[in-house]
Protein backbone atom coordinates (compact mmCIF):
# COMPACT_ATOMS: atom_id res chain seq x y z
CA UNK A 1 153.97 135.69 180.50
CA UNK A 2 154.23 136.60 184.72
CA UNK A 3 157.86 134.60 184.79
CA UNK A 4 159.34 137.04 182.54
CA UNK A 5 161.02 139.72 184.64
CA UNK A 6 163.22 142.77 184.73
CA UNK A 7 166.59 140.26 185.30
CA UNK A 8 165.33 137.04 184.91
CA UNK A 9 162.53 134.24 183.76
CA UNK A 10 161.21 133.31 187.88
CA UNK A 11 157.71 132.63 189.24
CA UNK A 12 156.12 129.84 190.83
CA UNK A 13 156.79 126.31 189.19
CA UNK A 14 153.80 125.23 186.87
CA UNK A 15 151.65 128.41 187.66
CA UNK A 16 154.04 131.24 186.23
CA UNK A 17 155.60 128.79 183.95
CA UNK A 18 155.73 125.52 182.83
CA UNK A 19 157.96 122.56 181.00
CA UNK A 20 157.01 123.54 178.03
CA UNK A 21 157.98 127.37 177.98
CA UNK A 22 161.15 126.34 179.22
CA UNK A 23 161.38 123.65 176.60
CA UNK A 24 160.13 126.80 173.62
CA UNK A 25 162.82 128.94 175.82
CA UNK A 26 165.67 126.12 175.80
CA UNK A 27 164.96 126.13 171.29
CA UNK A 28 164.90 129.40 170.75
CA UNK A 29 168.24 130.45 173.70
CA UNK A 30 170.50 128.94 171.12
CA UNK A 31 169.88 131.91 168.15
CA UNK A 32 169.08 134.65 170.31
CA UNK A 33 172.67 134.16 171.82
CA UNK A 34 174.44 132.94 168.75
CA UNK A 35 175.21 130.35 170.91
CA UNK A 36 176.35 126.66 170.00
CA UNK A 37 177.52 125.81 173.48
CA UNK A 38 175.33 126.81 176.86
CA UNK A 39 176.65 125.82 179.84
CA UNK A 40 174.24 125.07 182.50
CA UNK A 41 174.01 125.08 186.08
CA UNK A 42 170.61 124.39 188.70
CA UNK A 43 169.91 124.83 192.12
CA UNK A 44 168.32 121.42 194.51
CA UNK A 45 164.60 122.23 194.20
CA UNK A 46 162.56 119.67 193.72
CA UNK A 47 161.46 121.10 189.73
CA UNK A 48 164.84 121.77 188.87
CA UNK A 49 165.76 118.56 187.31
CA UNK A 50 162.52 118.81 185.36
CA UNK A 51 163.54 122.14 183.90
CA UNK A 52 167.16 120.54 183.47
CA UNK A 53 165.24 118.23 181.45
CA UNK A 54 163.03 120.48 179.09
CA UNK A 55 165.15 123.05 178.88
CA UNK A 56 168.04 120.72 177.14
CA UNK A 57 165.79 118.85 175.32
CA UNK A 58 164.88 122.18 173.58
CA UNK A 59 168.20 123.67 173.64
CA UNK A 60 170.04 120.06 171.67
CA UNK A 61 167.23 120.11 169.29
CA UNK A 62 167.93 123.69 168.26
CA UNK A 63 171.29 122.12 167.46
CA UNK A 64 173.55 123.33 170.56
CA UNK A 65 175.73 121.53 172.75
CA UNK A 66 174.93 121.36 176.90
CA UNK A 67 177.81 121.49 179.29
CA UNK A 68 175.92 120.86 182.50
CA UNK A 69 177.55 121.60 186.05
CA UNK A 70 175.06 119.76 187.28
CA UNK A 71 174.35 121.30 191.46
CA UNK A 72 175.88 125.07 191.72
CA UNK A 73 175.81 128.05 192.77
CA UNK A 74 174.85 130.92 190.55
CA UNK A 75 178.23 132.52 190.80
CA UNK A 76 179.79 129.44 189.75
CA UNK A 77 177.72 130.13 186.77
CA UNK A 78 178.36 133.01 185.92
CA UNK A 79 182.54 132.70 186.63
CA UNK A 80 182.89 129.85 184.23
CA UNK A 81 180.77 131.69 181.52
CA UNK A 82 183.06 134.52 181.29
CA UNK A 83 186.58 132.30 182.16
CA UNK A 84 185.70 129.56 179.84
CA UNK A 85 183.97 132.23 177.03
CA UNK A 86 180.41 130.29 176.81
CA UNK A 87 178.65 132.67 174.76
CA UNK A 88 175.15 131.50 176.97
CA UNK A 89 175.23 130.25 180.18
CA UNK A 90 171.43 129.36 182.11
CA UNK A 91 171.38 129.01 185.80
CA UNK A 92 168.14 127.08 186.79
CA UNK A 93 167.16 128.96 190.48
CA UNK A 94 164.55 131.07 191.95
CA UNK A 95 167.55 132.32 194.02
CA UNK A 96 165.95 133.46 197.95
CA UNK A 97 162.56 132.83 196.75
CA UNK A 98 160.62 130.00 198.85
CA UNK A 99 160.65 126.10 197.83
CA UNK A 100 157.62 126.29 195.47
CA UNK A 101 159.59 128.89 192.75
CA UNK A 102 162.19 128.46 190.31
CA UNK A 103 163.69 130.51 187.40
CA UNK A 104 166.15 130.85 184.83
CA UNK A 105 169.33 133.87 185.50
CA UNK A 106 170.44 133.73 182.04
CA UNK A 107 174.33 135.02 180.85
CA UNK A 108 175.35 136.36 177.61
CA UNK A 109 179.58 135.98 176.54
CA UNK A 110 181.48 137.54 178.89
CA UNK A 111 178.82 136.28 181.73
CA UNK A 112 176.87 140.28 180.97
CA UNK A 113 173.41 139.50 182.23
CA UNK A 114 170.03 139.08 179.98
CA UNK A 115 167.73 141.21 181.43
CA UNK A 116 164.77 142.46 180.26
CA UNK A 117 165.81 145.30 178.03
CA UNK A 118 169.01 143.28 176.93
CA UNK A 119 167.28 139.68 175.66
CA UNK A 120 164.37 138.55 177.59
CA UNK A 121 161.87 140.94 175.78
CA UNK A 122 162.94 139.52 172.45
CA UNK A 123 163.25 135.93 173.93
CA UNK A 124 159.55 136.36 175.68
CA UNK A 125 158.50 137.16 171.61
CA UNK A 126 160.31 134.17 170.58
CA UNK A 127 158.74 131.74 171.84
CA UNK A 128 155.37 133.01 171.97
CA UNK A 129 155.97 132.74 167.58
CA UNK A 130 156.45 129.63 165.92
CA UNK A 131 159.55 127.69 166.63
CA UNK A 132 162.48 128.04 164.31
CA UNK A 133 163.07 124.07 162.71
CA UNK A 134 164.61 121.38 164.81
CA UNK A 135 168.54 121.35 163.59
CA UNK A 136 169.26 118.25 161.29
CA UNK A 137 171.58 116.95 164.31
CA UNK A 138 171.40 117.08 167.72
CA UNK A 139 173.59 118.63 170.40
CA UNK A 140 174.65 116.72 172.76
CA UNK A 141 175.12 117.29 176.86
CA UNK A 142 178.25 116.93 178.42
CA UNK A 143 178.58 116.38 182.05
CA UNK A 144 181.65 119.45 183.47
CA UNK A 145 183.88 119.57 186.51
CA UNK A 146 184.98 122.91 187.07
CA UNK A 147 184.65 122.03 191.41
CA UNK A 148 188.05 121.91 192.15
CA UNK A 149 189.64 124.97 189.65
CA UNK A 150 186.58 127.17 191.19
CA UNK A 151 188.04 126.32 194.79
CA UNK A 152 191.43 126.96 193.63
CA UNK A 153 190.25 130.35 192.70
CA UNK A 154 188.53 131.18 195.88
CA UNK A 155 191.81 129.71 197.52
CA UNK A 156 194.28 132.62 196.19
CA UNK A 157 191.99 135.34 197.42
CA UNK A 158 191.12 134.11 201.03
CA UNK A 159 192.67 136.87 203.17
CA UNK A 160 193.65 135.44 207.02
CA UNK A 161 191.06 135.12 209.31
CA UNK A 162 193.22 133.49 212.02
CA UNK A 163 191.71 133.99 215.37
CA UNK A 164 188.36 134.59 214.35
CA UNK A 165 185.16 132.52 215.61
CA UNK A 166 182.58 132.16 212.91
CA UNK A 167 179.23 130.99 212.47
CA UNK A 168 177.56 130.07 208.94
CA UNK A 169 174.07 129.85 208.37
CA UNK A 170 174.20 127.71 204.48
CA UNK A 171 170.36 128.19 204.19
CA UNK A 172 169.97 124.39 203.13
CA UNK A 173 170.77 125.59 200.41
CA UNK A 174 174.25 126.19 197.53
CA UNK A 175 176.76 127.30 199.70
CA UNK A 176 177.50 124.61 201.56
CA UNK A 177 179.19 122.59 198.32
CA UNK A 178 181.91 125.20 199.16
CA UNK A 179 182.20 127.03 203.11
CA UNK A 180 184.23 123.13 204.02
CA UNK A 181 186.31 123.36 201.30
CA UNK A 182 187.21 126.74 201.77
CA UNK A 183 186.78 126.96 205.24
CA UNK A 184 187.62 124.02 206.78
CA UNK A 185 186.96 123.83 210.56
CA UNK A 186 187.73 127.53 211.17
CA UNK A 187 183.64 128.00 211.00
CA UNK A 188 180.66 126.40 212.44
CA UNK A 189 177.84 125.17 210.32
CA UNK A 190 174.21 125.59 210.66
CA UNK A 191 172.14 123.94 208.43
CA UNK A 192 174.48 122.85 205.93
CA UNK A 193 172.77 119.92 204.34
CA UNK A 194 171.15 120.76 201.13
CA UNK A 195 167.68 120.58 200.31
CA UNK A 196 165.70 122.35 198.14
CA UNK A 197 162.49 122.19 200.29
CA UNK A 198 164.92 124.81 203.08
CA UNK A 199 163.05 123.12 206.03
CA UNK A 200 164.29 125.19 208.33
CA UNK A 201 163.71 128.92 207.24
CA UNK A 202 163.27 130.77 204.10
CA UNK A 203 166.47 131.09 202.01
CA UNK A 204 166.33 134.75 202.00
CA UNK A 205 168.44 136.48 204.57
CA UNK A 206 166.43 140.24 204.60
CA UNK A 207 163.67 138.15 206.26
CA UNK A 208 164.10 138.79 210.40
CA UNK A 209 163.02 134.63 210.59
CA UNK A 210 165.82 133.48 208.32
CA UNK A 211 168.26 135.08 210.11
CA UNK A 212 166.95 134.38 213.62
CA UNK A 213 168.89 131.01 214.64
CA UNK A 214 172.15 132.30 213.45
CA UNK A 215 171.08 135.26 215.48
CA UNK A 216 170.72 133.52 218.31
CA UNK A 217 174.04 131.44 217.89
CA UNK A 218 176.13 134.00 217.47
CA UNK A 219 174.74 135.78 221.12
CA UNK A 220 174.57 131.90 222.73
CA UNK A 221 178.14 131.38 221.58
CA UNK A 222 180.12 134.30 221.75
CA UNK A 223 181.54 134.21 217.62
CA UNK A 224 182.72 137.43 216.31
CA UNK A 225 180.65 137.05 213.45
CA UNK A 226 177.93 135.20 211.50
CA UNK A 227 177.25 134.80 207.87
CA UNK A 228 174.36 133.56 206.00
CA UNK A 229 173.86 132.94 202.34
CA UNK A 230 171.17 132.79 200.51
CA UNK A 231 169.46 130.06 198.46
CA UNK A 232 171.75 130.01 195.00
CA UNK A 233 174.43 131.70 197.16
CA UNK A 234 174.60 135.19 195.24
CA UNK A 235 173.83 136.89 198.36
CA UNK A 236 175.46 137.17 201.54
CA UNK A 237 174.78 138.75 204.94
CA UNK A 238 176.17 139.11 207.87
CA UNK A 239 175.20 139.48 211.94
CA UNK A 240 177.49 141.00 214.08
CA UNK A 241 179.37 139.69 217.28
CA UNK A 242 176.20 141.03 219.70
CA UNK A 243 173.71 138.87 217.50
CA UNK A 244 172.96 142.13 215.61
CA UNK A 245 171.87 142.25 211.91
CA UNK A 246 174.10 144.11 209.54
CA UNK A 247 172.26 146.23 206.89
CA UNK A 248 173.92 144.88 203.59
CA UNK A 249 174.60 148.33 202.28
CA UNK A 250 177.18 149.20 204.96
CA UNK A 251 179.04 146.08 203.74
CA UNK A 252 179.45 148.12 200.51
CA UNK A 253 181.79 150.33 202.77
CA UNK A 254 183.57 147.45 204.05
CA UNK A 255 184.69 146.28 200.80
CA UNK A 256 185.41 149.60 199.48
CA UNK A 257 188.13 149.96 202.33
CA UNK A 258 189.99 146.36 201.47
CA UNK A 259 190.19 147.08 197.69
CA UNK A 260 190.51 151.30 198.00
CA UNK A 261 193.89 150.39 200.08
CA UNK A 262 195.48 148.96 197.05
CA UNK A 263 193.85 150.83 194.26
CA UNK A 264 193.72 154.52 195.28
CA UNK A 265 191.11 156.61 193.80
CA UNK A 266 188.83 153.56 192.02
CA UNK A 267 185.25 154.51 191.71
CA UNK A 268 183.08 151.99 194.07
CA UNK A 269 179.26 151.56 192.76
CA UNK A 270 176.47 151.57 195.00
CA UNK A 271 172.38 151.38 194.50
CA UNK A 272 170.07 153.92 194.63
CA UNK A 273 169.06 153.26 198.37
CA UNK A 274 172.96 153.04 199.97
CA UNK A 275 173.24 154.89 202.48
CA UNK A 276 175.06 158.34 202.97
CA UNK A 277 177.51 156.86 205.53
CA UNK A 278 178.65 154.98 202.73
CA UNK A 279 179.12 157.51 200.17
CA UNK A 280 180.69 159.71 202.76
CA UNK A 281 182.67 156.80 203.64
CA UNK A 282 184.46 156.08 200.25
CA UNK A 283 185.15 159.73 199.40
CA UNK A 284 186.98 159.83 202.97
CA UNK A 285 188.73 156.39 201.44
CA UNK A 286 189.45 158.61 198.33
CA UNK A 287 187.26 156.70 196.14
CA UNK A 288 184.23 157.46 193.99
CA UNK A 289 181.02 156.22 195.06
CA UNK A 290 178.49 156.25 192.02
CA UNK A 291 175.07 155.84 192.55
CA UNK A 292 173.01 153.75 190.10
CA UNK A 293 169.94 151.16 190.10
CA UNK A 294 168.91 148.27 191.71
CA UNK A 295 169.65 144.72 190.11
CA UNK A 296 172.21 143.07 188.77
CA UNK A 297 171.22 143.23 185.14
CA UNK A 298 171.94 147.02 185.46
CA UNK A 299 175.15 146.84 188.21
CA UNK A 300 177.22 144.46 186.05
CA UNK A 301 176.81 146.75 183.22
CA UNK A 302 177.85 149.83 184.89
CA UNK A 303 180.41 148.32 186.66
CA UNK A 304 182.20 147.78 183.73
CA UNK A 305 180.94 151.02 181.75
CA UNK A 306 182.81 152.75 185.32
CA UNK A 307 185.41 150.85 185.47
CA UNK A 308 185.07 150.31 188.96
CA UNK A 309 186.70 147.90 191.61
CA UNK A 310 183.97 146.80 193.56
CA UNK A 311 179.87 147.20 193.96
CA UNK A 312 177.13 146.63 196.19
CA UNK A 313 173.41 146.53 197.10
CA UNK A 314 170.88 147.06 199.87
CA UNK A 315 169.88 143.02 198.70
CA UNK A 316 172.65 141.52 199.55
CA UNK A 317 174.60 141.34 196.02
CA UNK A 318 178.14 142.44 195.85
CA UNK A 319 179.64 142.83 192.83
CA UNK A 320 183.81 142.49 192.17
CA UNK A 321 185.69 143.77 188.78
CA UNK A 322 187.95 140.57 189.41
CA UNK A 323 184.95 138.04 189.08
CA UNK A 324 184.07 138.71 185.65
CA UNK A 325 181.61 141.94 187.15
CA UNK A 326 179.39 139.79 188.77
CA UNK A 327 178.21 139.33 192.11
CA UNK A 328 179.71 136.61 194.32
CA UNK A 329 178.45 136.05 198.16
CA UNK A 330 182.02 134.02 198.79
CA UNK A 331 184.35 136.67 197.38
CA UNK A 332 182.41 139.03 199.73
CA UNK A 333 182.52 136.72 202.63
CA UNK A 334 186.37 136.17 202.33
CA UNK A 335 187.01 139.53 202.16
CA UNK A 336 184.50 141.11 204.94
CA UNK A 337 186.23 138.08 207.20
CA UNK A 338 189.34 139.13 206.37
CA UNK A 339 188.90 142.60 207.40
CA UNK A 340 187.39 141.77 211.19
CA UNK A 341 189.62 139.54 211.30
CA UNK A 342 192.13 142.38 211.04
CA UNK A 343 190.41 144.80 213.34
CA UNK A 344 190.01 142.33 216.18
CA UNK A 345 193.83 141.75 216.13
CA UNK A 346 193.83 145.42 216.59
CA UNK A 347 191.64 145.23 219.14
CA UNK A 348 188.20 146.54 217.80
CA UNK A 349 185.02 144.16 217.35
CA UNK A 350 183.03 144.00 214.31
CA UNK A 351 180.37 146.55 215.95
CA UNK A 352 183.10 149.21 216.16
CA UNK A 353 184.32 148.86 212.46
CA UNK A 354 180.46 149.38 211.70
CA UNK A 355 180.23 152.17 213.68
CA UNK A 356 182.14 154.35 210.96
CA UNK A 357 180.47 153.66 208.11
CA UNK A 358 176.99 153.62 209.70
CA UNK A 359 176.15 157.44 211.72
CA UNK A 360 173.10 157.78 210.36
CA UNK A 361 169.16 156.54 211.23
CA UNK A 362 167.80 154.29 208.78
CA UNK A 363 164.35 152.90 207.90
CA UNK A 364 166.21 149.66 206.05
CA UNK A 365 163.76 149.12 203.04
CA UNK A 366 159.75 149.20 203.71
CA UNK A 367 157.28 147.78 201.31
CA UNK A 368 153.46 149.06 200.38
CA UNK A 369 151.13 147.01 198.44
CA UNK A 370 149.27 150.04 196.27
CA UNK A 371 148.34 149.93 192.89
CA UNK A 372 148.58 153.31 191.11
CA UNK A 373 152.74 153.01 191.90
CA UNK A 374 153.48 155.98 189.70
CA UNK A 375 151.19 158.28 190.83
CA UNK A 376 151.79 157.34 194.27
CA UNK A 377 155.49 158.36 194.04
CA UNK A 378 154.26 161.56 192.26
CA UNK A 379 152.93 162.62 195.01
CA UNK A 380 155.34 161.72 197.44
CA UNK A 381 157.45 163.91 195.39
CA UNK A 382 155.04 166.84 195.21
CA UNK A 383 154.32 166.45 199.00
CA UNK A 384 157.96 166.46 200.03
CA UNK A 385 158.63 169.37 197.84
CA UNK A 386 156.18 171.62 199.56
CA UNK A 387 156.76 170.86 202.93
CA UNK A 388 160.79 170.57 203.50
CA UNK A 389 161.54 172.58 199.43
CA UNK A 390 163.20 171.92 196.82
CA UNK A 391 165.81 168.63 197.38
CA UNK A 392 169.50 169.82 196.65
CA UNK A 393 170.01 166.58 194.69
CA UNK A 394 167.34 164.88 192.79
CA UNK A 395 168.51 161.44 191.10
CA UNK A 396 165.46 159.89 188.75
CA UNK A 397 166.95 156.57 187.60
CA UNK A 398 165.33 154.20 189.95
CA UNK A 399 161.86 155.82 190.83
CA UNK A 400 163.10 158.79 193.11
CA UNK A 401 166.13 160.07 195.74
CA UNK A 402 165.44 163.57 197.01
CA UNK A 403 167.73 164.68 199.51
CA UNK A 404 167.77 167.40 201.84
CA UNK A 405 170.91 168.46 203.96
CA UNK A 406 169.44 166.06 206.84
CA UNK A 407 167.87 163.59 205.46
CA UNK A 408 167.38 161.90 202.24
CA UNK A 409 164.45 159.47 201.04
CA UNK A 410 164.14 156.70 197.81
CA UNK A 411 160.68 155.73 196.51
CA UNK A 412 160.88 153.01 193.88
CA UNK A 413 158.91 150.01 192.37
CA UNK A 414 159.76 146.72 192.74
CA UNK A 415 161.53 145.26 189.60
CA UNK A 416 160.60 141.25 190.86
CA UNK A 417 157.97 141.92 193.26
CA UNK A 418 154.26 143.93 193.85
CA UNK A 419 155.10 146.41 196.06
CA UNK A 420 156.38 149.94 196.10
CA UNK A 421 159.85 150.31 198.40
CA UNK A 422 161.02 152.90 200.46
CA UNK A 423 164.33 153.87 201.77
CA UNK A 424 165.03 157.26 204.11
CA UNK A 425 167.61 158.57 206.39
CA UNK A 426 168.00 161.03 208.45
CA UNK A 427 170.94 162.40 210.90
CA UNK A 428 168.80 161.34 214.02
CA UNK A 429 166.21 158.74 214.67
CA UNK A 430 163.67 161.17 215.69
CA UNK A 431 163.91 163.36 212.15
CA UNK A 432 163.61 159.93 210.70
CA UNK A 433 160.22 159.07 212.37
CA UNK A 434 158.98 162.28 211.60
CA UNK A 435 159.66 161.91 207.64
CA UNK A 436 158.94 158.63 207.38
CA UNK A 437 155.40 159.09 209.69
CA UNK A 438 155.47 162.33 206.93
CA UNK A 439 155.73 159.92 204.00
CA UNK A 440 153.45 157.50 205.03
CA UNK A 441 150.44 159.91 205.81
CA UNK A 442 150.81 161.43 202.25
CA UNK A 443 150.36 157.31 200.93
CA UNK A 444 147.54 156.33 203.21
CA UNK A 445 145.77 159.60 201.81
CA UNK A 446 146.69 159.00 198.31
CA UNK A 447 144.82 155.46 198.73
CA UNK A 448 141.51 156.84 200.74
CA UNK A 449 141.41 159.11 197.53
CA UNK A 450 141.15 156.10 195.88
CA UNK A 451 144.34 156.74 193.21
């Protein structure tokens, strides 16, 4: 079944998956969870209410009880589930993905993610078998307000961000049930109505189109900083006060200095593809950065298995020990905010805080469509080995990171999409070109050798 992925159930709405998987999924949630209560948020696409529907349907017959949030964001989700000790929680989104997907994120107690190796494998067998009995009664759904105590929340963290001029770009999509009441009028508001059709650009922020108008605003109207969220608002991103995109990994860095000023010493997590200014950064911070993979199913885990304070990814997620481990784009907002905020009273600009944790050239993350992924990244490997030698560190976790004293490169497959990804760096922009022209010669020839 294509909708069954590495951290989630996604794909595109009655092609990937239909009404009545969800419905087979919704019967069979209840035992693989031990679960007798799911609570249950969705997104505003236009199939989400139909999911709502099936999925319940399947989930009360099983004999569990539905606490529905009814429109959310996936870290409201996942908050609740750990604060209110749901031992399932299902939010119905295809998160950044366009109008015509949707998808179950699914939460175990404690809001630790169901991924593939951790629930959906045995869920995917599940239902494909024949449905356990219909329970002799019902469950019933229950209609929650958690609004206001979630605000409240968000409320004793906001840090001050007096003086600062800020755009938000809400994607049409979750956020904006929450940057007013949070925010007030301190920011401006693009696209804040929500509607699950995003008629104005994709709800994914990595795109250069999505991000364009806020862009553009921030240049037009001189704000210190934009923001944009994505889709379920689990990701957030940010453009800088010259209308500049901000690669999401340096944000990593940004957190790590708020929460490394209070806590000393804290390890900081970071994916595979972060860059070295990063790393460098929180060991000059006195923290530990710890390198691990890509997706949330594996950073909440490790997070916790670390202990660490914070976390962060190349996508856009950033993860905080105080949120239950889980990623939340608002927490992140707040804080990043709250830290220009400071720097501009001290006379710096968002560019020039960047500037410290970001020294090196970057390629940001390229995709190739190529079939044979693991013997393509073989020989990558083999022809990266021969011509610079032997990497002095050599992480295999997340398809590849071979680094070199100059320059460092990650080759990995997609975990939600067709493509293999690569990341490098290098101290200059002209080493980059050359590694990265390198790299790319060494595909192109694997593929006219027809591998």
């Amino acid at each position: 079944m294509s909708a069954f992925k590495s951290y989630d159930i996604r794909g595109i709405w009655e092609k990937d998956f239909d009404a009545t998987i969800v419905y087979r999924i919704g019967r069979c949630l209840p035992k693989l969870l031990s679960a007798d209560r799911v609570l249950i948020g969705r997104d505003a696409r236009s199939s989400s209410p139909i999911i709502f529907d099936a999925l319940t349907k399947g989930i009360t017959e099983a004999g569990a009880d539905v606490d529905s949030m009814g429109l959310t964001t996936t870290p409201m989700t996942y908050y609740f589930t750990g604060k209110k000790g749901y031992a399932c929680a299902v939010m119905i989104t295809a998160s950044h993905n366009p109008k015509e997907y949707n998808g179950l994120k699914i939460s175990r107690k404690g809001a630790l993610p169901v991924g593939s190796d951790s629930g959906l494998k045995t869920l995917e067998a599940m239902i494909a078998d024949e449905l356990p009995p219909a329970a002799a009664v019902p469950g019933k759904i229950t209609e929650v307000n958690y609004h206001d105590e979630y605000i409240e929340f968000y409320r004793s963290q906001l840090p001050s961000i007096d003086g600062l001029k800020i755009a938000v770009d809400c994607s049409n999509g979750m956020s904006s049930l929450f940057v007013r009441p949070l925010f007030g009028n301190a920011v401006d508001c693009m696209f804040e109505e929500i509607d699950g059709t995003f008629p104005n650009h994709a709800p994914n922020p990595l795109e250069p189109e999505a991000t364009l108008a806020l862009r553009e605003q921030v240049k037009a109207g001189n704000y210190d900083i934009g923001v944009i969220f994505d889709g379920d608002a689990d990701r957030v991103m940010f453009v800088d006060e010259r209308g500049e995109f901000v690669r999401p990994d340096i944000i990593t860095g940004i957190l790590a200095e708020y929460y490394l000023e209070k806590e000393p010493g804290k390890p900081v997590l970071c994916d595979i593809r972060t860059s070295r200014g990063v790393t460098e950064h929180v060991e000059k911070l006195g923290g530990e950065p710890h390198l691990w993979k890509v997706g949330h199913a594996f950073a909440k885990v490790k997070l916790r298995e670390l202990g660490a304070i914070v976390g962060g990814e190349l996508a856009g997620h950033y993860y905080f020990r105080d949120f239950f481990c889980c990623d939340s784009a608002f927490l992140c907002a707040m804080l990043v905010l709250g830290v220009v905020a400071k720097v501009k009273r001290e006379g710096r600009s968002f560019s020039d805080l960047l500037k410290a944790i970001d020294p090196y050239a970057n390629t940001g993350e390229c995709n190739y469509t190529i079939e044979e992924k693991d013997a393509a990244i073989e020989a990558v490997i083999a022809a990266t080995k021969n011509a610079f030698g032997e990497p002095v560190r050599f992480l295999d976790f997340d398809g590849v990171r071979c680094e070199w004293p100059t320059w460092w490169l990650n080759i990995r497959k997609s975990n939600t999409e067709p493509y293999l990804r690569l990341v490098a760096e290098a101290k200059t922009q002209t080493e980059l070109d050359e590694r990265k022209a390198f790299i790319e010669n060494v595909l192109k020839d694997f593929i006219r050798k027809g591998n």
